[in-house]
C-alpha atoms as a PDB file:
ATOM      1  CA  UNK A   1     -41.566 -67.276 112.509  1.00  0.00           C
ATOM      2  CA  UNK A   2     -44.052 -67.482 115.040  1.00  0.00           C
ATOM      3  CA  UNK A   3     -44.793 -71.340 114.329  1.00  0.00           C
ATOM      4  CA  UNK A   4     -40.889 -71.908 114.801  1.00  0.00           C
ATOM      5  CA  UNK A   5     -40.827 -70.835 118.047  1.00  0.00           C
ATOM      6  CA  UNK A   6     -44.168 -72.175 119.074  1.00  0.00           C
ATOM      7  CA  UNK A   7     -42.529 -75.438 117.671  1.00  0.00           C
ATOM      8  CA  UNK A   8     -38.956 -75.213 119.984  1.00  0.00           C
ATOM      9  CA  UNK A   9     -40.953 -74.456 123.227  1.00  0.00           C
ATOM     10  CA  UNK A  10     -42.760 -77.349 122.528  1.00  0.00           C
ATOM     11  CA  UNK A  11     -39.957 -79.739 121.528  1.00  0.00           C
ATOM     12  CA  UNK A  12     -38.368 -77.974 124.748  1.00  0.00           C
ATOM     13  CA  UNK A  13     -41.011 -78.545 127.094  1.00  0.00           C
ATOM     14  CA  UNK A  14     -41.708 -82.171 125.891  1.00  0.00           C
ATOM     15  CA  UNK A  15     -37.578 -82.459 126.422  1.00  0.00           C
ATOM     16  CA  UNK A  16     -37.721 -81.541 129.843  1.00  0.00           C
ATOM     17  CA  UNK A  17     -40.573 -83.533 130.761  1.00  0.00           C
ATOM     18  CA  UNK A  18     -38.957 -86.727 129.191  1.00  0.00           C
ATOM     19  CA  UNK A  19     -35.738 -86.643 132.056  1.00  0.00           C
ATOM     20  CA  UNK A  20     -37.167 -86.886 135.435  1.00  0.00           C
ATOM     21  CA  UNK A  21     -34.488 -85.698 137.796  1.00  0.00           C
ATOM     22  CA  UNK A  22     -34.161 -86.868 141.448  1.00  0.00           C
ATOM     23  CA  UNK A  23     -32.551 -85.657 144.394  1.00  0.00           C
ATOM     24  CA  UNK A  24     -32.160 -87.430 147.847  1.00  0.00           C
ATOM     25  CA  UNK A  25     -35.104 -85.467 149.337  1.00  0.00           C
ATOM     26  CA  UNK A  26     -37.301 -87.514 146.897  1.00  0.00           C
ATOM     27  CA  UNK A  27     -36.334 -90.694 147.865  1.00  0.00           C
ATOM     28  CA  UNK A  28     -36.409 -89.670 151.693  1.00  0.00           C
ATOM     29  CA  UNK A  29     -39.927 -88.557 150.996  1.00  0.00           C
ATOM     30  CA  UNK A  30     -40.834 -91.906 149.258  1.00  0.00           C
ATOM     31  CA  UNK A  31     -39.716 -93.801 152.521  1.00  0.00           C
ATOM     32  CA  UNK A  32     -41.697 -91.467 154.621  1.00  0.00           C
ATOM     33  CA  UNK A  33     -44.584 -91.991 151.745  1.00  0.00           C
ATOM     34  CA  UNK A  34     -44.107 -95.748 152.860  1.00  0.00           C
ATOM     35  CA  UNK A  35     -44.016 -95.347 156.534  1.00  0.00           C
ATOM     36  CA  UNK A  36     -40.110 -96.852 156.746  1.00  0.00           C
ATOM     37  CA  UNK A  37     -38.479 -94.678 159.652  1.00  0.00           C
ATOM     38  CA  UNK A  38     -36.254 -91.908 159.295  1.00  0.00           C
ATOM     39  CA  UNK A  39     -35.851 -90.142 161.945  1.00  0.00           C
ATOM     40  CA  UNK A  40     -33.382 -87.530 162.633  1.00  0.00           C
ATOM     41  CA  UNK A  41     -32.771 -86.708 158.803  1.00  0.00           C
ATOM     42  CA  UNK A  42     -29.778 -84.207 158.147  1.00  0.00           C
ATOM     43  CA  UNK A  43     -27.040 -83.485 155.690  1.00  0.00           C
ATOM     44  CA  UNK A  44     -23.945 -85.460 156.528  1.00  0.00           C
ATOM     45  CA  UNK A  45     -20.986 -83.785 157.896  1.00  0.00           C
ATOM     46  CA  UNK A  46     -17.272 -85.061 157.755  1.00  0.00           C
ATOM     47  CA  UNK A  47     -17.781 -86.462 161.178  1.00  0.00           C
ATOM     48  CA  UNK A  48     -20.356 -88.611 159.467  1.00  0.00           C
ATOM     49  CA  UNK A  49     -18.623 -89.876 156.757  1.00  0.00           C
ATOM     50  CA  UNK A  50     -15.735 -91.299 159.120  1.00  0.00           C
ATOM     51  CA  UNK A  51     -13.248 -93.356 156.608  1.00  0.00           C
ATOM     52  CA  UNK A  52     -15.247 -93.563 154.062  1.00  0.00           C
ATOM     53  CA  UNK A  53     -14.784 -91.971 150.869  1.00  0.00           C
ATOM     54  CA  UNK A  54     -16.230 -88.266 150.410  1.00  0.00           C
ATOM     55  CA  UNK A  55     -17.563 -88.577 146.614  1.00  0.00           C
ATOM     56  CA  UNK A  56     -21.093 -88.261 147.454  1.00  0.00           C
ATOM     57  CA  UNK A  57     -22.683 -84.825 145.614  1.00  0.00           C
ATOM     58  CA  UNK A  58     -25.616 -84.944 148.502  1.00  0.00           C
ATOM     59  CA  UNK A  59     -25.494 -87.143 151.672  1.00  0.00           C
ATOM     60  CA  UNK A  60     -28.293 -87.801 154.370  1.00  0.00           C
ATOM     61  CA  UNK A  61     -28.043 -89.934 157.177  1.00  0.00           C
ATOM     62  CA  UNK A  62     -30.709 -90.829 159.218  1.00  0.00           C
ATOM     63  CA  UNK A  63     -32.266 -93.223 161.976  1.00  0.00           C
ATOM     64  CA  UNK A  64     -33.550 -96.388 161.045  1.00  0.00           C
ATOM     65  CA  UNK A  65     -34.455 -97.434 165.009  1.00  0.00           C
ATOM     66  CA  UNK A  66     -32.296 -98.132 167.864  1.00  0.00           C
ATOM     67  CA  UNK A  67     -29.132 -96.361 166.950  1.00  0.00           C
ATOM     68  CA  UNK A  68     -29.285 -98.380 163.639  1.00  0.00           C
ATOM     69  CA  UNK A  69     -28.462 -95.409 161.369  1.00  0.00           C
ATOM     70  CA  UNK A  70     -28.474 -95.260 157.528  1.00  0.00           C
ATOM     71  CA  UNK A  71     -26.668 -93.136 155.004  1.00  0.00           C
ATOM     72  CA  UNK A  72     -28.554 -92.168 151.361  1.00  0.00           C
ATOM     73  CA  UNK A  73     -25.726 -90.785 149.402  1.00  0.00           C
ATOM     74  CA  UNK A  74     -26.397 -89.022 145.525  1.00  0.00           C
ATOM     75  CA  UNK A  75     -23.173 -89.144 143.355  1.00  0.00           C
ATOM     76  CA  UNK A  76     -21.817 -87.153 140.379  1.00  0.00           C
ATOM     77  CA  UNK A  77     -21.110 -90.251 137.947  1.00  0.00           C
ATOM     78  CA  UNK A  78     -21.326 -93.971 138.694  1.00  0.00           C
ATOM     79  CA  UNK A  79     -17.248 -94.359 139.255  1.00  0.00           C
ATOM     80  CA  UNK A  80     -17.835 -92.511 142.596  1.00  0.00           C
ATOM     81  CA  UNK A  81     -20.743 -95.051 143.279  1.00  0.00           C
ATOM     82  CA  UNK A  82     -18.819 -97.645 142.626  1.00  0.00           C
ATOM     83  CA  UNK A  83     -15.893 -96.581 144.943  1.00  0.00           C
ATOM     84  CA  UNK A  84     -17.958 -96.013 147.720  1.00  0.00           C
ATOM     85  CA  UNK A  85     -19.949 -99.087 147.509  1.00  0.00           C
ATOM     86  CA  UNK A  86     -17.185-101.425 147.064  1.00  0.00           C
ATOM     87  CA  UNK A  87     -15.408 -99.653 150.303  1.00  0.00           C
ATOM     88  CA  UNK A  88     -18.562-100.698 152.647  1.00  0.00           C
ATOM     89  CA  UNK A  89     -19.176-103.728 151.174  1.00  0.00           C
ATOM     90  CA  UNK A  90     -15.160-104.562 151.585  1.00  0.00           C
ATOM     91  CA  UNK A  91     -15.729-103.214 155.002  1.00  0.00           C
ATOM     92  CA  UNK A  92     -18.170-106.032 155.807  1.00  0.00           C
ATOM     93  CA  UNK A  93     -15.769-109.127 154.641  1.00  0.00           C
ATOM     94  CA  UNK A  94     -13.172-108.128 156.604  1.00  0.00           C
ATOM     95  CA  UNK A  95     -15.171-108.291 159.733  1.00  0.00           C
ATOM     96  CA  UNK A  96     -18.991-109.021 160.899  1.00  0.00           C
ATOM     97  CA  UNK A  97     -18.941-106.146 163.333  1.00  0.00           C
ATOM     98  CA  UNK A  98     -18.393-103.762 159.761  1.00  0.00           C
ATOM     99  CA  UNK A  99     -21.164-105.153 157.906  1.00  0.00           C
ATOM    100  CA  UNK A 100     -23.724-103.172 156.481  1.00  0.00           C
ATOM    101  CA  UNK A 101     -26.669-103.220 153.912  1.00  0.00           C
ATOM    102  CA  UNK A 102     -25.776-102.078 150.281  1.00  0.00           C
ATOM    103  CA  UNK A 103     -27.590-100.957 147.272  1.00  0.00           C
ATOM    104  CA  UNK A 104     -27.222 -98.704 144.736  1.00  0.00           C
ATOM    105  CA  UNK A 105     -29.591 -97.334 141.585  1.00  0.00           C
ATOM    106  CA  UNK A 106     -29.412 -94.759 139.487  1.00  0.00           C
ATOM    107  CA  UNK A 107     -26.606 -92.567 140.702  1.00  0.00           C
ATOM    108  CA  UNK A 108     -27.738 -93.345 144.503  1.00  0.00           C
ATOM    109  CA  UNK A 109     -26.267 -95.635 146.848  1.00  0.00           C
ATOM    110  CA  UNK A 110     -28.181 -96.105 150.258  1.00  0.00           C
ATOM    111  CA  UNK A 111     -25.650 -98.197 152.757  1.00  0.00           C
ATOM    112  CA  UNK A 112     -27.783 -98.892 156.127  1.00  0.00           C
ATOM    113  CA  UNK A 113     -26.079-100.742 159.445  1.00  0.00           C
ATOM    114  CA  UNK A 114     -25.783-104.165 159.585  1.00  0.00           C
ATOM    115  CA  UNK A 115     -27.789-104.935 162.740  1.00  0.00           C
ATOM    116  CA  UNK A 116     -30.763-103.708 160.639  1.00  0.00           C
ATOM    117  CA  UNK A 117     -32.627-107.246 159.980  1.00  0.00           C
ATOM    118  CA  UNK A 118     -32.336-108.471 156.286  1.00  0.00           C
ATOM    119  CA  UNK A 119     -36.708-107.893 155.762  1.00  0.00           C
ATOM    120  CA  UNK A 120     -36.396-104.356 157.125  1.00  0.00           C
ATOM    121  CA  UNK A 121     -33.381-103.386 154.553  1.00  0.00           C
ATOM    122  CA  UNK A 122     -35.545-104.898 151.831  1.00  0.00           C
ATOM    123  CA  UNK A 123     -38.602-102.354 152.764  1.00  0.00           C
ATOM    124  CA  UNK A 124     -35.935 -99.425 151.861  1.00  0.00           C
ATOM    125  CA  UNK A 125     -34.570-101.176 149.047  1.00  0.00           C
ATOM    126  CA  UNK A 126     -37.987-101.532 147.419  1.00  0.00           C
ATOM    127  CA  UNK A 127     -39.369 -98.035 148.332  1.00  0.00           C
ATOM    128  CA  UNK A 128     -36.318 -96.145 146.575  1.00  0.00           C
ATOM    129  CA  UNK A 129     -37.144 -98.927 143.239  1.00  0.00           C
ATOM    130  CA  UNK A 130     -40.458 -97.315 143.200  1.00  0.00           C
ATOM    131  CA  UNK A 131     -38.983 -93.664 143.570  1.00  0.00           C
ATOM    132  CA  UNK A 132     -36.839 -93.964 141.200  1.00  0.00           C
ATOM    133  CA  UNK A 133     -39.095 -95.997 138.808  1.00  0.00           C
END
């Protein structure tokens, strides 16, 4: 009996170390880890979301510099993702003033303003690939 249940903490322990699990603070960390801004992190409030759509599980928006802000937003299942991405990337086609940065992985989306240079996005982009390697 007592090698059975050696044997499911075991199986149970290798289980649990098999599913890394992420939340938002992670990837925040990783950027800080990589010396990318943000400044003035805090939980979003409705304020923050404006029009957009309110799926996110977690929500952070920060300061990338200037008053370039950026929001890193953890969903439930990728449908929400999807919804929310597709409304700020609409946003931008229907006119250059809306335009923001994109990209999601994983169950996180990070959307970042649009006067945030193209090279600077990328640093953010490639930070959260290694967090969530």
């Amino acid at each position: 009996m007592k090698k059975v249940i050696a044997l499911v903490i075991i199986a149970f322990l290798f289980l649990c170390a098999c599913g890394k699990t992420y939340e938002t603070k992670d990837i925040i960390k990783g950027f800080k880890d990589d010396d990318l801004n943000v400044n003035d992190e805090k939980k979003m409030t409705h304020d923050d979301f404006g029009a957009a759509p309110m799926k996110a599980i977690d929500a952070r928006i920060f300061i990338v510099n200037g008053n370039n802000h950026s929001r890193l937003l953890k969903f439930k299942n990728e449908s929400d993702l999807k919804q929310t991405k597709i409304y700020y990337d609409e946003l931008g086609k229907e006119s250059a003033i809306l335009y923001s940065h994109t990209y999601s992985k994983e169950k996180y989306l990070i959307q970042m303003n649009g006067e945030v240079d193209d090279h600077t996005f990328e640093k953010y982009k490639k930070s959260m690939q290694k967090t969530l390697k």
